[in-house]
PDB file of N, CA and C in Angstrom:
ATOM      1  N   UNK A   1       0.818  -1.190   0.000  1.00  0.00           N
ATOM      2  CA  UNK A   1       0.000   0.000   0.000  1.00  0.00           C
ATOM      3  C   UNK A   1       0.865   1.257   0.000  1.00  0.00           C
ATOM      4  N   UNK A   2       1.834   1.065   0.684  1.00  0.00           N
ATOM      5  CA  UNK A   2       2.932   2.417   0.514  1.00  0.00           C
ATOM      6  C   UNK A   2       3.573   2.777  -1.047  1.00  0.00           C
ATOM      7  N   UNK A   3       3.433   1.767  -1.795  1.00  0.00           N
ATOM      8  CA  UNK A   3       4.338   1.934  -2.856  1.00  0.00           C
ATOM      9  C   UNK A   3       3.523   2.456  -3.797  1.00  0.00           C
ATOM     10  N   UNK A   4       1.948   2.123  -3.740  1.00  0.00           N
ATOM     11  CA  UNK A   4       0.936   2.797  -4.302  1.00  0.00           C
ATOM     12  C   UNK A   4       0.697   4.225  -3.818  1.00  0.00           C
ATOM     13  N   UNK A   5       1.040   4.759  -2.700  1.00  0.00           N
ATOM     14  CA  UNK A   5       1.176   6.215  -2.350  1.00  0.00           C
ATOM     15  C   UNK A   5       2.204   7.012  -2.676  1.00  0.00           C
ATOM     16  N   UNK A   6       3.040   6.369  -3.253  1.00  0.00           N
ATOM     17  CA  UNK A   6       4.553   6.740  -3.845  1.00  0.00           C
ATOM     18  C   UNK A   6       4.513   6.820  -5.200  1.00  0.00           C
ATOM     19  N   UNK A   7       3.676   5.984  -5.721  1.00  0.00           N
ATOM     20  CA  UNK A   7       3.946   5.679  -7.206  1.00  0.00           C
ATOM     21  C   UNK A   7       2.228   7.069  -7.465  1.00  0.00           C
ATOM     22  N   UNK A   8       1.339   7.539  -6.748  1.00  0.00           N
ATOM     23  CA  UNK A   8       0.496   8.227  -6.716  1.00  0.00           C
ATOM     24  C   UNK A   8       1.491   9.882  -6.442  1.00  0.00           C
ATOM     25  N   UNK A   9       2.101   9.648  -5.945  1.00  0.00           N
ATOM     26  CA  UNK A   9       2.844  11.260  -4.789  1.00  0.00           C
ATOM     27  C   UNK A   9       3.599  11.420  -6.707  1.00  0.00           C
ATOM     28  N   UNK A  10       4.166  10.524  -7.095  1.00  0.00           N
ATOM     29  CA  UNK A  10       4.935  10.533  -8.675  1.00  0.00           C
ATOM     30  C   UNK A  10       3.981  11.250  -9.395  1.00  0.00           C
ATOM     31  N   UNK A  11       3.100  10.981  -9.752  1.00  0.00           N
ATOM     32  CA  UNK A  11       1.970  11.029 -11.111  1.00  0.00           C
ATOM     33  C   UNK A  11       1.341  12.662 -10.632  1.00  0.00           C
ATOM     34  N   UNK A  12       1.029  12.989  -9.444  1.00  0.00           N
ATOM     35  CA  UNK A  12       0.764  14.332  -9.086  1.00  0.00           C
ATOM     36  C   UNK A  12       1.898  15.112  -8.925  1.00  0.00           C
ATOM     37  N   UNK A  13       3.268  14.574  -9.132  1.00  0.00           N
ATOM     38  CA  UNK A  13       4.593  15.546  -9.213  1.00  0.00           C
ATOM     39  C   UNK A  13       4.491  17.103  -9.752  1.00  0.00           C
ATOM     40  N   UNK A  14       5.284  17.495 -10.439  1.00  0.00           N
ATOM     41  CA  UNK A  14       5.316  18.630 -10.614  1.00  0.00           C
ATOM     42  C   UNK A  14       6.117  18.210 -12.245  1.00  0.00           C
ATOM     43  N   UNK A  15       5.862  16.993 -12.313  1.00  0.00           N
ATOM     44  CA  UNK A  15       6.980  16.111 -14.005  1.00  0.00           C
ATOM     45  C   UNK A  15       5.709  16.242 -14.604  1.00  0.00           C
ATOM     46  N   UNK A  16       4.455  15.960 -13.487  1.00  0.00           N
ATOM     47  CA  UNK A  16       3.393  16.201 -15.254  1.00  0.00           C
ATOM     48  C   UNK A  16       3.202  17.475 -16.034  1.00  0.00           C
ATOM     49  N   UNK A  17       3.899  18.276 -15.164  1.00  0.00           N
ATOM     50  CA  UNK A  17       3.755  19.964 -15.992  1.00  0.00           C
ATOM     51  C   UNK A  17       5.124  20.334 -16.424  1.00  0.00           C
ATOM     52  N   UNK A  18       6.129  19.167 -16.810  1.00  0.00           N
ATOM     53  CA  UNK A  18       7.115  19.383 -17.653  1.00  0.00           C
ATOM     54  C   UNK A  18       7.368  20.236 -18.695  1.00  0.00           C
ATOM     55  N   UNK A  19       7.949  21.084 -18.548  1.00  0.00           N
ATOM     56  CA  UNK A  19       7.741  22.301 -19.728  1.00  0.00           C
ATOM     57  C   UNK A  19       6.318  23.002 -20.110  1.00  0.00           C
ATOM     58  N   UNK A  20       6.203  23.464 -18.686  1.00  0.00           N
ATOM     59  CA  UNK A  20       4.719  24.276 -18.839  1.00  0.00           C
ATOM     60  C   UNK A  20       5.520  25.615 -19.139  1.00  0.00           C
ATOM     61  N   UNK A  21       6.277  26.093 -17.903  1.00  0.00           N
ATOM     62  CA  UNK A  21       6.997  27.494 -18.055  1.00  0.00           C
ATOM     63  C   UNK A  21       7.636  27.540 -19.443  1.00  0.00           C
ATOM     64  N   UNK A  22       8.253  26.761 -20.233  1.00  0.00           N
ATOM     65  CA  UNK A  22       8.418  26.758 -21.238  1.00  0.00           C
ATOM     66  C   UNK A  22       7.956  27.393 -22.261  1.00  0.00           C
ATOM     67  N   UNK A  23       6.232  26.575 -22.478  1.00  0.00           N
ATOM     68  CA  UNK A  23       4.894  26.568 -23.237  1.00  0.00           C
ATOM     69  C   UNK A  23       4.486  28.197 -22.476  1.00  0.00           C
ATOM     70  N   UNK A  24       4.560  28.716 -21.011  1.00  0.00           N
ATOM     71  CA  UNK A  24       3.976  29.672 -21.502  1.00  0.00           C
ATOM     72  C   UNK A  24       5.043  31.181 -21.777  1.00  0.00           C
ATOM     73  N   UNK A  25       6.118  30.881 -21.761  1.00  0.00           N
ATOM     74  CA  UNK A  25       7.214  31.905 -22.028  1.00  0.00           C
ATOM     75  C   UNK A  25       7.145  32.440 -23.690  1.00  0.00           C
ATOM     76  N   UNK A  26       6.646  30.914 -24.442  1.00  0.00           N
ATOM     77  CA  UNK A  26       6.383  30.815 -25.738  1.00  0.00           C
ATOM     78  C   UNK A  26       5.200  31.395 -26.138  1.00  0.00           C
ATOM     79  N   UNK A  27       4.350  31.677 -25.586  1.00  0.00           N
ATOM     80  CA  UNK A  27       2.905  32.280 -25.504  1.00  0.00           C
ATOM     81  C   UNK A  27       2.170  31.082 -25.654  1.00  0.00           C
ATOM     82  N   UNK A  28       2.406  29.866 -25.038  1.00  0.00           N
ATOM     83  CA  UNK A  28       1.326  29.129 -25.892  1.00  0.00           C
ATOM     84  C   UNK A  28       0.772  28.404 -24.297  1.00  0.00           C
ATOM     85  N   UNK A  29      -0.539  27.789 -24.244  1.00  0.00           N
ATOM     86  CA  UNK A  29      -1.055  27.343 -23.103  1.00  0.00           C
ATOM     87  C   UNK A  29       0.022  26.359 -22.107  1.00  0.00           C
ATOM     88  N   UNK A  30      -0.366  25.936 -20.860  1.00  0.00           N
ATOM     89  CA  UNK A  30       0.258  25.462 -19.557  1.00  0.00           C
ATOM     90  C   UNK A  30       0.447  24.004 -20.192  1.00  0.00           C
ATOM     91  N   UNK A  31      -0.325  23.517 -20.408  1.00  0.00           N
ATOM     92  CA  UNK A  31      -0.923  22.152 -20.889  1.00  0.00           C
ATOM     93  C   UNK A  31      -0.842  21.881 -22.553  1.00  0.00           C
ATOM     94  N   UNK A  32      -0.266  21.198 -22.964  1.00  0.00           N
ATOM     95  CA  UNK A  32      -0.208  20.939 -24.438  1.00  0.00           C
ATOM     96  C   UNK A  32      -1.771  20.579 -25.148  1.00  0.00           C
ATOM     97  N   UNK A  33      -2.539  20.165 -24.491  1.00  0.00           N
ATOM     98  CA  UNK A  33      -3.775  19.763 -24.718  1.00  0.00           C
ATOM     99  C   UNK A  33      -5.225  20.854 -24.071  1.00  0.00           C
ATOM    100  N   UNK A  34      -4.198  22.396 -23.919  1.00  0.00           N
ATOM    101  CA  UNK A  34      -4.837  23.309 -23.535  1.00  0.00           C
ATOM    102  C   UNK A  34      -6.231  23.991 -24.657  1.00  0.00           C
ATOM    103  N   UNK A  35      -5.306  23.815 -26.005  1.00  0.00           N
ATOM    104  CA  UNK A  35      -6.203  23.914 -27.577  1.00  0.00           C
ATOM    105  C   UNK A  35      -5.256  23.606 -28.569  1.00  0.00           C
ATOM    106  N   UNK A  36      -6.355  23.539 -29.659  1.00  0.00           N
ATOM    107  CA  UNK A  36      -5.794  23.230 -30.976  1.00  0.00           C
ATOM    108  C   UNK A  36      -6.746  22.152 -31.854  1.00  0.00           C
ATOM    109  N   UNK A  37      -6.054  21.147 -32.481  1.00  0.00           N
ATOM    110  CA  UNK A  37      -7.411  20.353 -33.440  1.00  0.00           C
ATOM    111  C   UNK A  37      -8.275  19.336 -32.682  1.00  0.00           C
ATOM    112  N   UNK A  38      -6.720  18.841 -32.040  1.00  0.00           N
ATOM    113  CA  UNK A  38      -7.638  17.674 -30.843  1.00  0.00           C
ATOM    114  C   UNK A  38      -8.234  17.752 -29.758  1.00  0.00           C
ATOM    115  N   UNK A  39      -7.830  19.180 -29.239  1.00  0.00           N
ATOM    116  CA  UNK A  39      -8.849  19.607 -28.476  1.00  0.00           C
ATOM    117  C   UNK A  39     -10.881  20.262 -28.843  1.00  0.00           C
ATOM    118  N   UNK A  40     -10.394  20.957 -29.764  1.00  0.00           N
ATOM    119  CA  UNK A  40     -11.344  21.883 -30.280  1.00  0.00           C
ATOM    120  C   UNK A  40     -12.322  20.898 -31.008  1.00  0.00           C
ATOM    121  N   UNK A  41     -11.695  20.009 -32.050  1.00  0.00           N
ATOM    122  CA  UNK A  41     -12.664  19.008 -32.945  1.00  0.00           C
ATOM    123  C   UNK A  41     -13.533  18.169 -32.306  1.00  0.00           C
ATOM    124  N   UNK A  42     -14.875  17.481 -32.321  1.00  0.00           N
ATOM    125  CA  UNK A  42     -15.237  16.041 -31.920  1.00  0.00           C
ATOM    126  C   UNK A  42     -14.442  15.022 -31.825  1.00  0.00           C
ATOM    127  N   UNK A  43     -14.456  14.296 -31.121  1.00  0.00           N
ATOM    128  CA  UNK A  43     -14.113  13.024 -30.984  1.00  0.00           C
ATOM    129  C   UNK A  43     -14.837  11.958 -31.948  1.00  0.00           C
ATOM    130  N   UNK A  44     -15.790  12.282 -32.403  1.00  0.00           N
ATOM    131  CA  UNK A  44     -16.552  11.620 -33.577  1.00  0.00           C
ATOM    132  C   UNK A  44     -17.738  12.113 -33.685  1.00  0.00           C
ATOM    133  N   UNK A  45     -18.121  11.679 -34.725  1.00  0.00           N
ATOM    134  CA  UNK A  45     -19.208  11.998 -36.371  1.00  0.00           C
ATOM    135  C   UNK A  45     -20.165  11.123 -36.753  1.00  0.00           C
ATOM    136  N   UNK A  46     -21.195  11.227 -37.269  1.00  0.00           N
ATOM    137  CA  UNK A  46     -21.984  10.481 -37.481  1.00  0.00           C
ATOM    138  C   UNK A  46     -21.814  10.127 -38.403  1.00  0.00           C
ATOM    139  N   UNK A  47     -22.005   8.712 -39.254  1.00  0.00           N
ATOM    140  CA  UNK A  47     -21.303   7.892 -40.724  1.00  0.00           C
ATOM    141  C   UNK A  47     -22.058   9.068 -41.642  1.00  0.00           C
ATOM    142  N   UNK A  48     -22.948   9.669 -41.689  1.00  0.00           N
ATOM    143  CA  UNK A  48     -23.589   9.936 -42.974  1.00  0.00           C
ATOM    144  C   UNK A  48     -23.064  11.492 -43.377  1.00  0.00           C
ATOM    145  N   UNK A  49     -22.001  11.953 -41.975  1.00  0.00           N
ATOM    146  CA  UNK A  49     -21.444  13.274 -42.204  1.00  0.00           C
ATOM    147  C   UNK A  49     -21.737  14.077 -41.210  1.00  0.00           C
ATOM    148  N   UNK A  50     -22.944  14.171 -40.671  1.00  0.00           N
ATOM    149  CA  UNK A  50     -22.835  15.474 -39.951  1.00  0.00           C
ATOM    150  C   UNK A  50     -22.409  15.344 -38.736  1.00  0.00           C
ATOM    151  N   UNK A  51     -22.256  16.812 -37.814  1.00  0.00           N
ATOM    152  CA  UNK A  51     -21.133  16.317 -36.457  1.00  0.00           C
ATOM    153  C   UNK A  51     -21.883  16.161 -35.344  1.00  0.00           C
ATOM    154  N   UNK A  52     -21.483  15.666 -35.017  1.00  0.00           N
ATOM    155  CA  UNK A  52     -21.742  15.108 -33.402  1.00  0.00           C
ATOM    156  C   UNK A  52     -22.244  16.668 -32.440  1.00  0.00           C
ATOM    157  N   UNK A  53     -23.034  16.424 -31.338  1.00  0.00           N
ATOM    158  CA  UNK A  53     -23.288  17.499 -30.857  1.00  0.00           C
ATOM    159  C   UNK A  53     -22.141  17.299 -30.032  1.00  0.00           C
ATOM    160  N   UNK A  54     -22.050  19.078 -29.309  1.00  0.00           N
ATOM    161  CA  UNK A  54     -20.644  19.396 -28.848  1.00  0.00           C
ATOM    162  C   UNK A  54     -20.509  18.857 -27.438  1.00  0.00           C
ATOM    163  N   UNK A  55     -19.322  18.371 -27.120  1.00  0.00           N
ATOM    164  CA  UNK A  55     -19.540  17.708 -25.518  1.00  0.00           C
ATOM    165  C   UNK A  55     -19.136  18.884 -25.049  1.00  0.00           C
ATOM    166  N   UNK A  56     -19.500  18.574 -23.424  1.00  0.00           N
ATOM    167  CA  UNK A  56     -18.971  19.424 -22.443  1.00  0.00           C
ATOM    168  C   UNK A  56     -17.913  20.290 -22.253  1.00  0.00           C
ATOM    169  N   UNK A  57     -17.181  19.901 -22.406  1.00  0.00           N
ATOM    170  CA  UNK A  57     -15.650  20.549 -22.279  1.00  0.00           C
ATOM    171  C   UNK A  57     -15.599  21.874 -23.527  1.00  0.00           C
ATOM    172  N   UNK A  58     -16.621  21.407 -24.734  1.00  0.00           N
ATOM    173  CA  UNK A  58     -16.390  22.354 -25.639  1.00  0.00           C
ATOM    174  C   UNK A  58     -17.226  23.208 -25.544  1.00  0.00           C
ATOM    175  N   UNK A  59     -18.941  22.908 -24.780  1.00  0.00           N
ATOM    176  CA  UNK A  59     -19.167  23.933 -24.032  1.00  0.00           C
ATOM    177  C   UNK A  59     -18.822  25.059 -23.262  1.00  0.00           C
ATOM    178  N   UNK A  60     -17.908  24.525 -22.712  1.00  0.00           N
ATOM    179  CA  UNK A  60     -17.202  24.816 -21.405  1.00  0.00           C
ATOM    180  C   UNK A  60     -16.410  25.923 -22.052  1.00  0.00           C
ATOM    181  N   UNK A  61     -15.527  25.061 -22.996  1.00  0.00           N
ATOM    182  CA  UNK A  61     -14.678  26.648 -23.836  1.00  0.00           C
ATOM    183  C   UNK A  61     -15.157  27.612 -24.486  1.00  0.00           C
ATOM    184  N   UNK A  62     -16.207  27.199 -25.236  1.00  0.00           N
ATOM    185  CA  UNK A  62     -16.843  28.356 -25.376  1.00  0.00           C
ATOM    186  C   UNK A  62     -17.202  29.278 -24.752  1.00  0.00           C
ATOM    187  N   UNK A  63     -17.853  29.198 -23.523  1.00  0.00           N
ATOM    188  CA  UNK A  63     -18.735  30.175 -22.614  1.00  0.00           C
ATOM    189  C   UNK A  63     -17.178  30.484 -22.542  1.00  0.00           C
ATOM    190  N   UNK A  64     -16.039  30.315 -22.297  1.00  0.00           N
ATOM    191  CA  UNK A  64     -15.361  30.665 -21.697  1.00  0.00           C
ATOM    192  C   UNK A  64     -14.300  32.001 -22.786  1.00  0.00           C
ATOM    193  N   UNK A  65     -14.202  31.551 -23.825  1.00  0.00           N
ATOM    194  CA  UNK A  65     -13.681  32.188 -25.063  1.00  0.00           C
ATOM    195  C   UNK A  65     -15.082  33.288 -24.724  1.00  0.00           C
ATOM    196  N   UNK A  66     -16.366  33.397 -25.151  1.00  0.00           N
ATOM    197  CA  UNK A  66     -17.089  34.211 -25.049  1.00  0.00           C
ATOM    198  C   UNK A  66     -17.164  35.124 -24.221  1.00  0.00           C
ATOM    199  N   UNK A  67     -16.893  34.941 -22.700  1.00  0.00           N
ATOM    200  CA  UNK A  67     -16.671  35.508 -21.697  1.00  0.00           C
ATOM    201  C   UNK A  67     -15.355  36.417 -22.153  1.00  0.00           C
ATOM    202  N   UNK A  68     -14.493  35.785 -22.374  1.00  0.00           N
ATOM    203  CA  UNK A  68     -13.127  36.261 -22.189  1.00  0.00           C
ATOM    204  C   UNK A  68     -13.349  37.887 -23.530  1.00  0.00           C
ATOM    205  N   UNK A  69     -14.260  37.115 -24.341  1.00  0.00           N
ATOM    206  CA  UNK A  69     -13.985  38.134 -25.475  1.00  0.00           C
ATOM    207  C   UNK A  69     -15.169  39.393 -25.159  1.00  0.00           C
ATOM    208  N   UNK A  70     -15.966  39.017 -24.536  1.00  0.00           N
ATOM    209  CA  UNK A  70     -16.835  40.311 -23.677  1.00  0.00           C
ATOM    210  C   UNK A  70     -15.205  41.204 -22.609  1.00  0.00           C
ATOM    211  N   UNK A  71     -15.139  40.614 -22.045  1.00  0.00           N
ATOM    212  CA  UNK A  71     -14.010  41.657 -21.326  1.00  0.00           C
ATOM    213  C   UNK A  71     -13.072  42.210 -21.736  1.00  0.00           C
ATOM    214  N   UNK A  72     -12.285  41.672 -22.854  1.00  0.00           N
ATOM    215  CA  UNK A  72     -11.616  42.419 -24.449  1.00  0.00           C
ATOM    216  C   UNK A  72     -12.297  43.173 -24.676  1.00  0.00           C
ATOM    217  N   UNK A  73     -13.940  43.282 -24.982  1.00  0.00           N
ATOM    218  CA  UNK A  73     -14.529  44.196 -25.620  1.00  0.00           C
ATOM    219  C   UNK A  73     -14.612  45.253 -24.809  1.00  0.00           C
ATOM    220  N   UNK A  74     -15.255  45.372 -23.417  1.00  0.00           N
ATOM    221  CA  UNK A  74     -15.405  45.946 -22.538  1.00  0.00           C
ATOM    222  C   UNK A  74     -14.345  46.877 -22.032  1.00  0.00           C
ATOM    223  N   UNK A  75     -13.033  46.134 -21.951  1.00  0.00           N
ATOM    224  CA  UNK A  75     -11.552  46.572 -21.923  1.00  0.00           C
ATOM    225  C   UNK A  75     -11.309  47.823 -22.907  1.00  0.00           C
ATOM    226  N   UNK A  76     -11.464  47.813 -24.217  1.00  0.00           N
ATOM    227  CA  UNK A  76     -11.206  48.545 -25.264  1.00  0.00           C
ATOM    228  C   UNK A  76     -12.479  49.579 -25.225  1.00  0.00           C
ATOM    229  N   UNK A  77     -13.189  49.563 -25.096  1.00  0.00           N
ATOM    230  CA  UNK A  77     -14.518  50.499 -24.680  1.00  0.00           C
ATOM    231  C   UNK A  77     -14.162  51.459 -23.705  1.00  0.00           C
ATOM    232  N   UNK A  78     -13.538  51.018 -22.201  1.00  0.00           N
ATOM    233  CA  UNK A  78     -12.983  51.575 -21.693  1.00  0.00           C
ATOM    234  C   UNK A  78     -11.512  52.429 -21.708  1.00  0.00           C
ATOM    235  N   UNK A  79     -10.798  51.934 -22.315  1.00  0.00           N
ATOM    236  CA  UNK A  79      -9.442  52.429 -23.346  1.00  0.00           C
ATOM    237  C   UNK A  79      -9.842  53.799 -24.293  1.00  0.00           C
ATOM    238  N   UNK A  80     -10.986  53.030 -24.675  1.00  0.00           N
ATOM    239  CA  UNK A  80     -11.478  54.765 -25.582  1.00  0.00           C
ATOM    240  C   UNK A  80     -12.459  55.717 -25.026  1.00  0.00           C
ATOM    241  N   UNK A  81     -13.131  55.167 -24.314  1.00  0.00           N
ATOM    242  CA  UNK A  81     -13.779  56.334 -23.459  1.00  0.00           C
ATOM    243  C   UNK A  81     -12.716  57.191 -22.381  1.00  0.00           C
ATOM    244  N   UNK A  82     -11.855  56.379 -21.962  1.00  0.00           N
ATOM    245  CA  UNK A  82     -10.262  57.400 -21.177  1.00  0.00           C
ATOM    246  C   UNK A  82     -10.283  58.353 -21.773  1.00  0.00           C
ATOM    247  N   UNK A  83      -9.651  57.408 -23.293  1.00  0.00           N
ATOM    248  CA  UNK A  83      -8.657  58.284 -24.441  1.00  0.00           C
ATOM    249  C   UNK A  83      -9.750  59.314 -24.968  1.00  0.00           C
ATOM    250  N   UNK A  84     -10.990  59.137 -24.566  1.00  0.00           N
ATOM    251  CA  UNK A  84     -11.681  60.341 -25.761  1.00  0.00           C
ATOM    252  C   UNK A  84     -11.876  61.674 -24.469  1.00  0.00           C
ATOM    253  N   UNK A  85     -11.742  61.563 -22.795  1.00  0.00           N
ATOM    254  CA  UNK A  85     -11.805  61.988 -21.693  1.00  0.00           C
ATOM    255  C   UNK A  85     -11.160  62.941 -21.642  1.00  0.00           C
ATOM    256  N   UNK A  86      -9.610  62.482 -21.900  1.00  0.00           N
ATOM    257  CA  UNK A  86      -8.253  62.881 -22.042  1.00  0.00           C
ATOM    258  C   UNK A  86      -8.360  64.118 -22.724  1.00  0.00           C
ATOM    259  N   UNK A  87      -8.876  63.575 -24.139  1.00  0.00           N
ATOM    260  CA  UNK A  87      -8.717  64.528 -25.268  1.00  0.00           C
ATOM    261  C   UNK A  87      -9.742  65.728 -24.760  1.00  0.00           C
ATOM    262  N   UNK A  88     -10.792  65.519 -24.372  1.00  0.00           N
ATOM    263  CA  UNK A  88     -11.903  66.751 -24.149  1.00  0.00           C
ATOM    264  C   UNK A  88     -10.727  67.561 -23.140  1.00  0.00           C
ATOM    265  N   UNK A  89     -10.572  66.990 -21.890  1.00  0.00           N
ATOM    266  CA  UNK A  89      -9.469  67.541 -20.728  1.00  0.00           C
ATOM    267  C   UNK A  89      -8.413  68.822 -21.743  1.00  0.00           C
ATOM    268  N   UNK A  90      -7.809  67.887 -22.676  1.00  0.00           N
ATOM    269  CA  UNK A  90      -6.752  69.113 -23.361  1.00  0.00           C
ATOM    270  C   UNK A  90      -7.281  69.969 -24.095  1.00  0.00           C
ATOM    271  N   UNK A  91      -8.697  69.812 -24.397  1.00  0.00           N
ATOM    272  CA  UNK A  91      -9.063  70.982 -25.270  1.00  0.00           C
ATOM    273  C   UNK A  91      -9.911  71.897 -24.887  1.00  0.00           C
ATOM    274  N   UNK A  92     -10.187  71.549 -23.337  1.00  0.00           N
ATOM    275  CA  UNK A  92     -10.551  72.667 -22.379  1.00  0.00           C
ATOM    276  C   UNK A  92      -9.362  73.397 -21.952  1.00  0.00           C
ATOM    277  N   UNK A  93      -8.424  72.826 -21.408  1.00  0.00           N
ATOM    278  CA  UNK A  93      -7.064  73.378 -20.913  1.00  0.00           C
ATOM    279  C   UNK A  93      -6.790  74.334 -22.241  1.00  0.00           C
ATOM    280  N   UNK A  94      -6.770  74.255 -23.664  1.00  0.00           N
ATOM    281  CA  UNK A  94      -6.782  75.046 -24.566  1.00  0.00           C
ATOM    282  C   UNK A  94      -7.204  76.055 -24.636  1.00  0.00           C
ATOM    283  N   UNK A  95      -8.423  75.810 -24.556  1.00  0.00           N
ATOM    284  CA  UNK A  95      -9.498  76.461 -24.981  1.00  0.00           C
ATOM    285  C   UNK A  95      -9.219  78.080 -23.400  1.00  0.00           C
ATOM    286  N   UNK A  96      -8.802  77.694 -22.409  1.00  0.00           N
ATOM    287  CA  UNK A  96      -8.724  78.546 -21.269  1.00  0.00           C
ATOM    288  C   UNK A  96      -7.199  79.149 -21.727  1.00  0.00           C
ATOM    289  N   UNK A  97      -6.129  78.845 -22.115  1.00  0.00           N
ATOM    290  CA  UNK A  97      -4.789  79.187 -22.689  1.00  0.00           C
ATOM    291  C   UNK A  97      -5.302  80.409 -23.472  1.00  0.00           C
ATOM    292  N   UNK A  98      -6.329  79.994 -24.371  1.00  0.00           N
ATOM    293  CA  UNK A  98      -6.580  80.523 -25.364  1.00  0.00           C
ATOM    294  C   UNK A  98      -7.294  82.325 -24.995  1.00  0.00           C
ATOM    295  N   UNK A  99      -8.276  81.765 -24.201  1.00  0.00           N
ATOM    296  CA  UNK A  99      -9.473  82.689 -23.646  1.00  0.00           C
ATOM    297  C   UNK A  99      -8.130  83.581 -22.659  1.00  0.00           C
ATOM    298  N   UNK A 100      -7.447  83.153 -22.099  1.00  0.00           N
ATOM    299  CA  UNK A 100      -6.327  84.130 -21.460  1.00  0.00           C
ATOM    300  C   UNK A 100      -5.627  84.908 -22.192  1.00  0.00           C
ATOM    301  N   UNK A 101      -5.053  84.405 -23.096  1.00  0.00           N
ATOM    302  CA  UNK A 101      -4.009  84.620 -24.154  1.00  0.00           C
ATOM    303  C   UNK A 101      -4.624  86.383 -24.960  1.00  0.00           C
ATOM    304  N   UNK A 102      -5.927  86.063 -25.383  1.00  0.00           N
ATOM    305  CA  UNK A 102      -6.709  86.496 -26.089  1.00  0.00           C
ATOM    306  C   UNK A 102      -7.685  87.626 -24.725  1.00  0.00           C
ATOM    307  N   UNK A 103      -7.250  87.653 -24.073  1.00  0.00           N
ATOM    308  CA  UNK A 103      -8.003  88.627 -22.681  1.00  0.00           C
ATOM    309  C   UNK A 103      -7.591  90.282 -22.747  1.00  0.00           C
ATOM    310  N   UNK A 104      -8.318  90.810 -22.891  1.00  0.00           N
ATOM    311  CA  UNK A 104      -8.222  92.641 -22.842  1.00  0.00           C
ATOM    312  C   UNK A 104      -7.311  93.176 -21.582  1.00  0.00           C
ATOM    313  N   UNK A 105      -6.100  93.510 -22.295  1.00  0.00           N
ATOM    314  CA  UNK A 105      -4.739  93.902 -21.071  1.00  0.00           C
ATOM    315  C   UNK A 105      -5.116  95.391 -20.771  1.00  0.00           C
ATOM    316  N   UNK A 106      -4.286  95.856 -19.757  1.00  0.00           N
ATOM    317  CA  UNK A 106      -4.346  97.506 -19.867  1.00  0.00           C
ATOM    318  C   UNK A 106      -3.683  98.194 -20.800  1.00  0.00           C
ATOM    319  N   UNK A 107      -3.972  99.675 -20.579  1.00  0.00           N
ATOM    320  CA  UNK A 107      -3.464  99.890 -21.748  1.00  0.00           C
ATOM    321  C   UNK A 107      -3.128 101.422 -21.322  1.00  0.00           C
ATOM    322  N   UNK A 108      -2.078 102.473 -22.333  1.00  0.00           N
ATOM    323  CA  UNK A 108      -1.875 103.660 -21.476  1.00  0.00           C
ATOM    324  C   UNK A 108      -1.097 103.781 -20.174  1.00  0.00           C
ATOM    325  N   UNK A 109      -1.870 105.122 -19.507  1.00  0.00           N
ATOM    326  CA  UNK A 109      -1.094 105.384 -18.236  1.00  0.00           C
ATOM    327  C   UNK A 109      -1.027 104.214 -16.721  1.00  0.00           C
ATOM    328  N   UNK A 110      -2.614 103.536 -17.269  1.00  0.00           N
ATOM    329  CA  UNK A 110      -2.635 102.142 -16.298  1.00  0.00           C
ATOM    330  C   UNK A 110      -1.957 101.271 -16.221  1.00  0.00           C
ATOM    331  N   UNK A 111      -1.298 100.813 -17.554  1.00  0.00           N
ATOM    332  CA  UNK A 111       0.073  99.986 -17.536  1.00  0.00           C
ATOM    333  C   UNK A 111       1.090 100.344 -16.666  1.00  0.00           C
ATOM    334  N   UNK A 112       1.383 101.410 -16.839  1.00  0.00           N
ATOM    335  CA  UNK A 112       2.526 102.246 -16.349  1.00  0.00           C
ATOM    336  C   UNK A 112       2.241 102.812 -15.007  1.00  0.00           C
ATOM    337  N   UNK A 113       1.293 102.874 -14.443  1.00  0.00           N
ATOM    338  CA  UNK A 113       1.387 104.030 -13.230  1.00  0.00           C
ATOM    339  C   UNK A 113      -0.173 102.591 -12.448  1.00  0.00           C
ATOM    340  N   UNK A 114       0.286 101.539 -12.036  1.00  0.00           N
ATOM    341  CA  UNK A 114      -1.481 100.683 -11.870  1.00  0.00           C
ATOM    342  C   UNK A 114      -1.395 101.374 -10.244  1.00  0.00           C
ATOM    343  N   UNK A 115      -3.015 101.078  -9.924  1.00  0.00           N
ATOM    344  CA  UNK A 115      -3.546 101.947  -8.615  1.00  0.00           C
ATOM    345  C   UNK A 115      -3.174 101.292  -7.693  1.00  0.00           C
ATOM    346  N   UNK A 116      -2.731 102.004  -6.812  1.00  0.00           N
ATOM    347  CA  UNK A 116      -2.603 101.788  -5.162  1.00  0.00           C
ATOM    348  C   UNK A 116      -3.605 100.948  -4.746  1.00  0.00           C
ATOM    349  N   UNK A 117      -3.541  99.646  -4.125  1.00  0.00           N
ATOM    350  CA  UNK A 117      -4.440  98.823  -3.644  1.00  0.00           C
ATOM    351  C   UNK A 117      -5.147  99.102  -2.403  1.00  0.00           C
ATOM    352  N   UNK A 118      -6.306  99.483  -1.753  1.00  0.00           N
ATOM    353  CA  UNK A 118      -6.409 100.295  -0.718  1.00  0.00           C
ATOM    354  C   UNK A 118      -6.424  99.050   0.543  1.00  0.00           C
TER     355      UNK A 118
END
């Protein structure tokens, strides 16, 4: 019974994720069987052609790809509502540069001689 807890303590090692850091330094999933044909495809077809309904797991990725691509969307929505924030921000700050810039100075002996502040 011990050698079965040994040969179990093996198989949950840290050898079954052999070149995960690898896989994801590379950009590509933890798990080699994370995606791709044999993941993504049926496992089988019906003889006359058409496909099999989708099992679980491909459920599963989907909602999950779907999800993921709502928060991409959501993400970038937010990215441009900043960026369009931003832009109003500098073209008020302008727009006041401007309205200063463009402001009625003194002029005459008031330049030259301004009043005693009481």
């Amino acid at each position: 019974m011990a050698a079965l807890a040994i040969v179990r303590g093996l198989h949950c090692s840290t050898a079954v994720w052999a070149g995960s850091q690898w896989r994801l330094q590379q950009g590509l999933a933890a798990s080699p069987s994370g995606y791709g044909s044999l993941t993504e495809l049926p496992d089988w077809s019906y003889t006359d052609g058409h496909p099999a309904p989708p099992m679980k797991g491909q459920l599963r990725r989907k909602a999950q790809r779907e999800k993921f691509a709502r928060v991409a969307l959501l993400s970038q929505e937010m990215d441009a509502g900043l960026q369009a924030w931003q832009l109003r921000q500098q073209e008020k700050l302008q727009e006041e540069e401007r309205k200063q810039k463009n402001a009625l100075k003194p002029k005459g002996t008031a330049l030259q001689n301004p009043l005693p502040s009481q």
